[in-house]
Protein backbone atom coordinates (compact mmCIF):
# COMPACT_ATOMS: atom_id res chain seq x y z
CA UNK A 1 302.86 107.92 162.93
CA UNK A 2 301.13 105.43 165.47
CA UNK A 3 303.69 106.24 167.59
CA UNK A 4 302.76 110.31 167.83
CA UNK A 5 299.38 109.12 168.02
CA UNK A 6 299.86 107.17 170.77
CA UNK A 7 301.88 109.65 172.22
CA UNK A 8 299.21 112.46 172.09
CA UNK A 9 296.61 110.38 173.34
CA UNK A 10 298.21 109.08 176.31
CA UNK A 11 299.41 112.79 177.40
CA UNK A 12 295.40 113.86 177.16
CA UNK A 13 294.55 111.30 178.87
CA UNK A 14 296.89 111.46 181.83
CA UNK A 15 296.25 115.64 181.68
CA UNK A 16 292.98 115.33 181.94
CA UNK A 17 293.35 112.26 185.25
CA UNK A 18 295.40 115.01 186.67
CA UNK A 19 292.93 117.90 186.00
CA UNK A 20 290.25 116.10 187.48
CA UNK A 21 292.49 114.67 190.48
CA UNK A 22 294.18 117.97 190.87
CA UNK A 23 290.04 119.43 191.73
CA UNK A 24 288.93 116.57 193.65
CA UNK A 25 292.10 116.45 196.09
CA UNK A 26 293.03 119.61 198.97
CA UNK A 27 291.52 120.70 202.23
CA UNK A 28 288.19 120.06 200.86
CA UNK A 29 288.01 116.42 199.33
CA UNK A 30 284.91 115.83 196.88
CA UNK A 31 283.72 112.55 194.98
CA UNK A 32 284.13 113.05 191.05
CA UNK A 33 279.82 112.41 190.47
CA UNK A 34 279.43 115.41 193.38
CA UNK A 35 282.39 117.60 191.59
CA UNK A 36 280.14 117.28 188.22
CA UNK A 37 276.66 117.74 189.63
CA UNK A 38 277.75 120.59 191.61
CA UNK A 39 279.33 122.20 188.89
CA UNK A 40 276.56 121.78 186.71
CA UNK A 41 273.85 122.73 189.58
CA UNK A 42 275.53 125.36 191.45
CA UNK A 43 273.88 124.17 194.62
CA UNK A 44 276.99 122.31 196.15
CA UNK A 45 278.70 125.30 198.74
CA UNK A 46 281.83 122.73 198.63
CA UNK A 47 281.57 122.73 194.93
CA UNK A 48 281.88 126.46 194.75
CA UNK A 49 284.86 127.25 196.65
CA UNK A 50 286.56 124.51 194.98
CA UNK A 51 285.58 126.42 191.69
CA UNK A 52 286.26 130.09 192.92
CA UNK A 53 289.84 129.04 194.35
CA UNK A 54 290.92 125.42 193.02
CA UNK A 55 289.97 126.06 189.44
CA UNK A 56 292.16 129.20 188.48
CA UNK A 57 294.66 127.57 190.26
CA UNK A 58 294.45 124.74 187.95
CA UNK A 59 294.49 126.70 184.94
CA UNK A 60 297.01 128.98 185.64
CA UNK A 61 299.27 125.95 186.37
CA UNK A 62 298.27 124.43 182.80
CA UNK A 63 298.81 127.66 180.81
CA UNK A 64 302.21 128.38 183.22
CA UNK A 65 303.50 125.03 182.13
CA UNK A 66 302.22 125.37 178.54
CA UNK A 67 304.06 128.41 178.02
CA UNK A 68 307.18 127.79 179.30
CA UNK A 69 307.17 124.03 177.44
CA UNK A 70 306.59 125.81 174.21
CA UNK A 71 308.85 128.65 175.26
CA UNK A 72 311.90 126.11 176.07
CA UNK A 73 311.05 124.95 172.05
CA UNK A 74 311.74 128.36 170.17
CA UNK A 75 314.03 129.41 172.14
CA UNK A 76 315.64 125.74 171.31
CA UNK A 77 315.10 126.14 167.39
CA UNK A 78 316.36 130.16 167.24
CA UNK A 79 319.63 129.12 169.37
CA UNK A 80 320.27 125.59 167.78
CA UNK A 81 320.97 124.66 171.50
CA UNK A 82 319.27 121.89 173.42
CA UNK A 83 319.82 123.08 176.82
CA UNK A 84 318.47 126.83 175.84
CA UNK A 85 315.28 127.36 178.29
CA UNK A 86 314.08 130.94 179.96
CA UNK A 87 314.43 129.68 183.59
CA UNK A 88 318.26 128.38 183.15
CA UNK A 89 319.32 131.42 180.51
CA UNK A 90 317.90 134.12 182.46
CA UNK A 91 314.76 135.44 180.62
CA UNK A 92 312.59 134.24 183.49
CA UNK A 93 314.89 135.56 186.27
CA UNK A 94 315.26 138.87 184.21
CA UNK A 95 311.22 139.25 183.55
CA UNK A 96 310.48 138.90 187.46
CA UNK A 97 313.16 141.11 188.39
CA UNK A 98 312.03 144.03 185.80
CA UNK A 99 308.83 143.73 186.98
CA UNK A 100 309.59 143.62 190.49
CA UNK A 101 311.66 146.51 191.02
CA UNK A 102 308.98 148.20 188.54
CA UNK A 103 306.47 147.68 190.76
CA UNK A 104 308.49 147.82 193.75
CA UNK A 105 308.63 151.64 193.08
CA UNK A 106 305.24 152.37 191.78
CA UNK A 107 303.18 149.77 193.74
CA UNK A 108 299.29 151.76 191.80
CA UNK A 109 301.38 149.62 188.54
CA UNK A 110 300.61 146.26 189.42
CA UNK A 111 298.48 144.87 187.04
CA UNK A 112 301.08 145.68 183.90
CA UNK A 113 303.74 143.33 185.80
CA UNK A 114 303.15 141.14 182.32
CA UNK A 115 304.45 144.19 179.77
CA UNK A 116 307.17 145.01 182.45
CA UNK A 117 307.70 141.64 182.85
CA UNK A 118 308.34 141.36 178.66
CA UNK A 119 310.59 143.92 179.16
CA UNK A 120 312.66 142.39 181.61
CA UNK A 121 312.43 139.00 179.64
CA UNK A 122 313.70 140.91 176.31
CA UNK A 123 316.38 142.33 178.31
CA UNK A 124 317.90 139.59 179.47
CA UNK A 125 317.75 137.28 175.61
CA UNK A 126 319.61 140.69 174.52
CA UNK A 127 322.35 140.39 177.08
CA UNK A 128 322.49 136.64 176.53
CA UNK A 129 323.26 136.73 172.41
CA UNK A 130 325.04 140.04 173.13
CA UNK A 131 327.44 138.67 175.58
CA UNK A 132 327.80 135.16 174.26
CA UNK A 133 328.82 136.69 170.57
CA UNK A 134 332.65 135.59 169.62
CA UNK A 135 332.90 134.68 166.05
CA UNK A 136 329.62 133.54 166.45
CA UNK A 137 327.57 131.75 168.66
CA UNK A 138 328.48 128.49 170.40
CA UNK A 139 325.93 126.36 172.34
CA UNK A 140 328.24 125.93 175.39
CA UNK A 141 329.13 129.36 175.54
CA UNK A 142 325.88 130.82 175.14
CA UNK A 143 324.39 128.43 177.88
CA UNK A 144 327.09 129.48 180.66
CA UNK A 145 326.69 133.08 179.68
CA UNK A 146 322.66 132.38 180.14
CA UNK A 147 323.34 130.83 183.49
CA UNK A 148 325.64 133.32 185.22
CA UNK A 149 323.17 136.12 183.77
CA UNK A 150 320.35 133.74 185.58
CA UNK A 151 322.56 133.70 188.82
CA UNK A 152 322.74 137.89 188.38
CA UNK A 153 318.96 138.29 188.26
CA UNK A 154 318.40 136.04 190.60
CA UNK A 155 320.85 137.68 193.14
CA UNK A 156 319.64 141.00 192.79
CA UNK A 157 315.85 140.00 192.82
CA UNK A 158 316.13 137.96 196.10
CA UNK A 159 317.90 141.46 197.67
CA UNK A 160 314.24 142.74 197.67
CA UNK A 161 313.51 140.71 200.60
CA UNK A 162 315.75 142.63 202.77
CA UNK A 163 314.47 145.88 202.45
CA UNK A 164 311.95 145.22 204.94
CA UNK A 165 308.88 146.77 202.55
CA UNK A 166 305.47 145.31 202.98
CA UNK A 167 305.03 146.18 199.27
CA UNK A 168 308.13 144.27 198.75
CA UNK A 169 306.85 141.22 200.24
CA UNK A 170 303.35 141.23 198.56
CA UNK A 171 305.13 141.77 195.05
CA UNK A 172 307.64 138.41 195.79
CA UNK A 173 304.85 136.32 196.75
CA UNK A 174 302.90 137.37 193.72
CA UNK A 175 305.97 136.10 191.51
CA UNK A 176 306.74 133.02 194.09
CA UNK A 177 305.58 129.92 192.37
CA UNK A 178 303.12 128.90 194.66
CA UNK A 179 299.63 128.81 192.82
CA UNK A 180 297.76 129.58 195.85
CA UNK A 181 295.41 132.18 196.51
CA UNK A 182 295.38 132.93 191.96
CA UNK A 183 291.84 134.20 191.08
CA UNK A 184 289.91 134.48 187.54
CA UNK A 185 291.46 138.26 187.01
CA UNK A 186 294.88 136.24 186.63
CA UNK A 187 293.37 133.60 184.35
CA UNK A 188 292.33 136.17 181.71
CA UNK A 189 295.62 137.87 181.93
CA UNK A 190 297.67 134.69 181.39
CA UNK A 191 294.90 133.16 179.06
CA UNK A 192 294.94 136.39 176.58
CA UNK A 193 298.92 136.62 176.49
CA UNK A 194 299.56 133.15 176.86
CA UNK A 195 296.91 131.88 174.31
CA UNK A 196 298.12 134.94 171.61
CA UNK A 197 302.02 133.65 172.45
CA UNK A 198 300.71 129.89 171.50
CA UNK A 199 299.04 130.43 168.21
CA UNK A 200 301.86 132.48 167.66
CA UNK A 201 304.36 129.82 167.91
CA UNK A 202 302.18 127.21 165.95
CA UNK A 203 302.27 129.76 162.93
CA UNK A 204 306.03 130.22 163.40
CA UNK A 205 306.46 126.32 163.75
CA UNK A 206 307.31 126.07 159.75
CA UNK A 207 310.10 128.62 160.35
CA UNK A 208 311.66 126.81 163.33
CA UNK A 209 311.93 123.88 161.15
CA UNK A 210 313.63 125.46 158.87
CA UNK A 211 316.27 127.41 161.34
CA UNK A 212 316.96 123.52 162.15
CA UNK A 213 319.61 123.68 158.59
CA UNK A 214 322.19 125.96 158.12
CA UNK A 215 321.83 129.82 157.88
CA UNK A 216 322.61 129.66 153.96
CA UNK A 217 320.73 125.93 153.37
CA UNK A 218 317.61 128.60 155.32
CA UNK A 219 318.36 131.47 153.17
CA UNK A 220 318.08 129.68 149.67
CA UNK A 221 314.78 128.46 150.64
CA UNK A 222 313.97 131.47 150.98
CA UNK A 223 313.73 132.37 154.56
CA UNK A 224 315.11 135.91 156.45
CA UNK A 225 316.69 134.23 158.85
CA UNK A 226 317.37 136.99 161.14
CA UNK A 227 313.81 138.30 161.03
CA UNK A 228 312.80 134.81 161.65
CA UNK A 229 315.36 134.47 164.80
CA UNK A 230 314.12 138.20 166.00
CA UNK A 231 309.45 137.44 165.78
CA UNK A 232 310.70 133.71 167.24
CA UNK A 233 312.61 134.88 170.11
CA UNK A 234 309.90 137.54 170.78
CA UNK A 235 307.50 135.43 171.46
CA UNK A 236 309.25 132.66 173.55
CA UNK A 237 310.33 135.82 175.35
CA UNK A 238 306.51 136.76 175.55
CA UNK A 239 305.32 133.28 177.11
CA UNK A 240 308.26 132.94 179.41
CA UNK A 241 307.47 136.70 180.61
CA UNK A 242 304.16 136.11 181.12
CA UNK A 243 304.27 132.59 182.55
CA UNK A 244 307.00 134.68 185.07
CA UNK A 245 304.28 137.60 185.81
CA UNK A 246 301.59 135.19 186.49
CA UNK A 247 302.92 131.39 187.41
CA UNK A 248 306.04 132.45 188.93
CA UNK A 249 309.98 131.65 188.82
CA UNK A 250 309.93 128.06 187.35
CA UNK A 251 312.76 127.07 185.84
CA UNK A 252 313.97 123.23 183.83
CA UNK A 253 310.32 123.31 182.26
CA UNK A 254 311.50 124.31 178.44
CA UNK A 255 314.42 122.20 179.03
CA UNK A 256 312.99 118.99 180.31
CA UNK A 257 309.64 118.67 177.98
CA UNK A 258 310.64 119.36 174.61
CA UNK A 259 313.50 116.81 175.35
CA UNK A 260 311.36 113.98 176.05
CA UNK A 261 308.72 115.13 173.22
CA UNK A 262 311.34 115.12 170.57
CA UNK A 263 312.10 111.29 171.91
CA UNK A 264 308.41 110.74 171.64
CA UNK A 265 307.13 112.44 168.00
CA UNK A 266 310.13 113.72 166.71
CA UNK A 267 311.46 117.40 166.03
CA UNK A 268 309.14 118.54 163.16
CA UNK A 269 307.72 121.97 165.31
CA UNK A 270 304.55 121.48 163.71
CA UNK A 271 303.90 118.49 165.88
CA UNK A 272 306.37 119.13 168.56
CA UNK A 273 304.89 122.61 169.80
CA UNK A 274 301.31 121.62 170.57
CA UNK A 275 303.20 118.24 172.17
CA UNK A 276 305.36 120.35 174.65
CA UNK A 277 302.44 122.38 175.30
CA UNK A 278 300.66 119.19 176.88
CA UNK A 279 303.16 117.95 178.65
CA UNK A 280 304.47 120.89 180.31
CA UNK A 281 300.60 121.96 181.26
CA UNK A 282 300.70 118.71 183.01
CA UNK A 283 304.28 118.65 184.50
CA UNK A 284 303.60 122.00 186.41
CA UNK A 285 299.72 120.97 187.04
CA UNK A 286 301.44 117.42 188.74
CA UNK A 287 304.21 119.48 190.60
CA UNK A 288 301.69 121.81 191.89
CA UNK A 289 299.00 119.03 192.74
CA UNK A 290 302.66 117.30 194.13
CA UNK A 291 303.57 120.04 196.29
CA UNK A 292 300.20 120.91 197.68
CA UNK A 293 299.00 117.51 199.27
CA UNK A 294 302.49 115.31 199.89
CA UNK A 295 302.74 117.63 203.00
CA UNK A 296 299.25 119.16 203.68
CA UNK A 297 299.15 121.95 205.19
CA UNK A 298 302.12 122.87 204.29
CA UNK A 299 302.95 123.54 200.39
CA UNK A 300 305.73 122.95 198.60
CA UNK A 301 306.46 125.67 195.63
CA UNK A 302 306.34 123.95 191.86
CA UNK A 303 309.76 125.62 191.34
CA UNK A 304 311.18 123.72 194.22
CA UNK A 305 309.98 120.55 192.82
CA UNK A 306 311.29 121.54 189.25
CA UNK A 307 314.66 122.36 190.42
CA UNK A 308 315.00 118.84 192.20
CA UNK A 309 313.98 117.72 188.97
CA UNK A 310 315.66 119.58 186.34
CA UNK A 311 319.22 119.91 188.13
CA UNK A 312 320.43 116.43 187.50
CA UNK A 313 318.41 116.37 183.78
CA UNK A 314 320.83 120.05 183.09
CA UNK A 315 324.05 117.94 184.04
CA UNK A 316 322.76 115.04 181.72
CA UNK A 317 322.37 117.33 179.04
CA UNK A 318 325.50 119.16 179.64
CA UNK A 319 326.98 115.69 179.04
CA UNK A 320 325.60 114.91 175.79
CA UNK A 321 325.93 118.35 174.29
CA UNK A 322 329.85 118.11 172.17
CA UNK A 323 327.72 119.03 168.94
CA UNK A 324 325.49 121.74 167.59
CA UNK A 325 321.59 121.37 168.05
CA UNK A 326 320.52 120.76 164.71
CA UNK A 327 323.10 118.94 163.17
């Protein structure tokens, strides 16, 4: 117990050093007593544009990383599989490319790339049970299946670039990961979906415990399992899209955090989800705040930073997977 206590309070408290770093530090560099005063008084011009283009940008990183973090969890408990997260299974590659090609051809639909972007998300989990199915579902299977379905997506989405459309271009740097330039319009958009697809998952968290047993162990406690597996994978499906439509391609994040948070306060959901949702708001708030100033002017995207990360953590886990998640 001291332990997840400890835990909890040390991710605040380094999430809230980074929020406050993450405003102070850019192209315009304020003291922490200005930063307050001006926000407070409204008189600071430096103050301002700090909070009219630093602060959605700081948000939108939090709820991106909180959403994929909690994601990376349900997806976890539905597929009994440690290494299940949107980014490496395809969900995320599969939400951006919906949306994309959505838009792509009716450019006056832009600001629905979060249902299309559902859409595209759904499609892809489908194709990912559908196609790893043999007898039944093993972890190592369904993960390869996931990845060469990511490798699809990702292929045909990156063809957009070639096609020479202006349209085209504006649509993949909205779904780049590189925060800049995000305004309030896409904080309420992420904040509504992503803060429904949280308390969502918090209320589901006593059912992902549960899919931890075995199907029958589940059903003689009196759980539907496949009803539970179906409104689960919805709405991991539902943050990852919506993290995709608004944060960007970021993959590792659902892999990498609910790891280390089950080493940290264990794997009962009802602690574990708000947990992940901590630390990945800070891992893609640090890889953002990372990959804006260690080469300033120039940015580096979060998902570049992520995939540095997360490749060699994916071959760890690859390593340690011979048994079933859950067992």
């Amino acid at each position: 117990m001291i332990k997840k206590v400890g835990s909890f309070i040390v991710v605040i408290a380094l999430l809230v050093a980074a929020i406050i770093y993450s405003a102070m530090t850019g192209s315009i560099k304020v003291g922490i007593l200005d930063l307050v005063q001006g926000l407070f008084s409204g008189t600071n011009d430096q103050v301002e544009v700090i909070k009219d283009l630093r602060f959605p940008r700081i948000i939108v990183s939090l709820l991106t990383g909180a959403a994929l973090a909690v994601s990376g969890v349900l997806l976890q408990a539905v597929m009994k599989n440690p290494l299940a997260d949107a980014g490496v299974i395809g969900i995320s590659s599969g939400a951006g490319l919906v949306s994309l090609t959505v838009v792509t051809i009716f450019p006056g639909l832009f600001f629905w790339m979060p249902l299309f972007s559902f859409f595209g998300g759904a499609l892809a989990c489908y194709l990912v049970y559908a196609l790893s199915w043999k007898s039944g579902l093993s972890p190592l299977r369904l993960i390869l299946v996931g990845i060469a379905i990511n490798a699809t997506f990702t292929g045909l989405g990156q063809s957009f670039n070639y096609r020479g459309s202006y349209a085209v271009t504006s649509v993949n740097q909205a779904i780049s990961s590189i925060f800049t330039m995000k305004t309030w319009t896409d904080v309420q958009i992420i904040g509504l979906y992503g803060v429904v697809g949280l308390l969502l998952s918090l209320l589901l968290s006593s059912w992902c415990n549960m899919l931890s047993l075995q199907d029958k162990t589940a059903k003689n406690l009196g759980l539907r399992v496949t009803r539970a597996r179906l409104l689960i994978s919805v709405v991991a499906v539902l943050l990852a899209s919506v993290a995709t439509a608004i944060g960007g391609l970021i993959a590792f994040v659902g892999l990498l955090v609910p790891h280390i948070a089950r080493t940290l306060v264990g794997s009962d959901h009802k602690v574990l989800i708000p947990f992940s949702a901590l630390g990945g708001a800070l891992l893609i708030l640090a890889a953002d705040t990372l990959g804006r100033t260690v080469l300033a002017p120039t940015e580096i995207p979060a998902s570049i930073i992520m995939t540095i990360i997360g490749g060699p953590f994916l071959i760890f886990m690859l390593r340690r997977s011979e048994r079933v998640y859950g067992n």
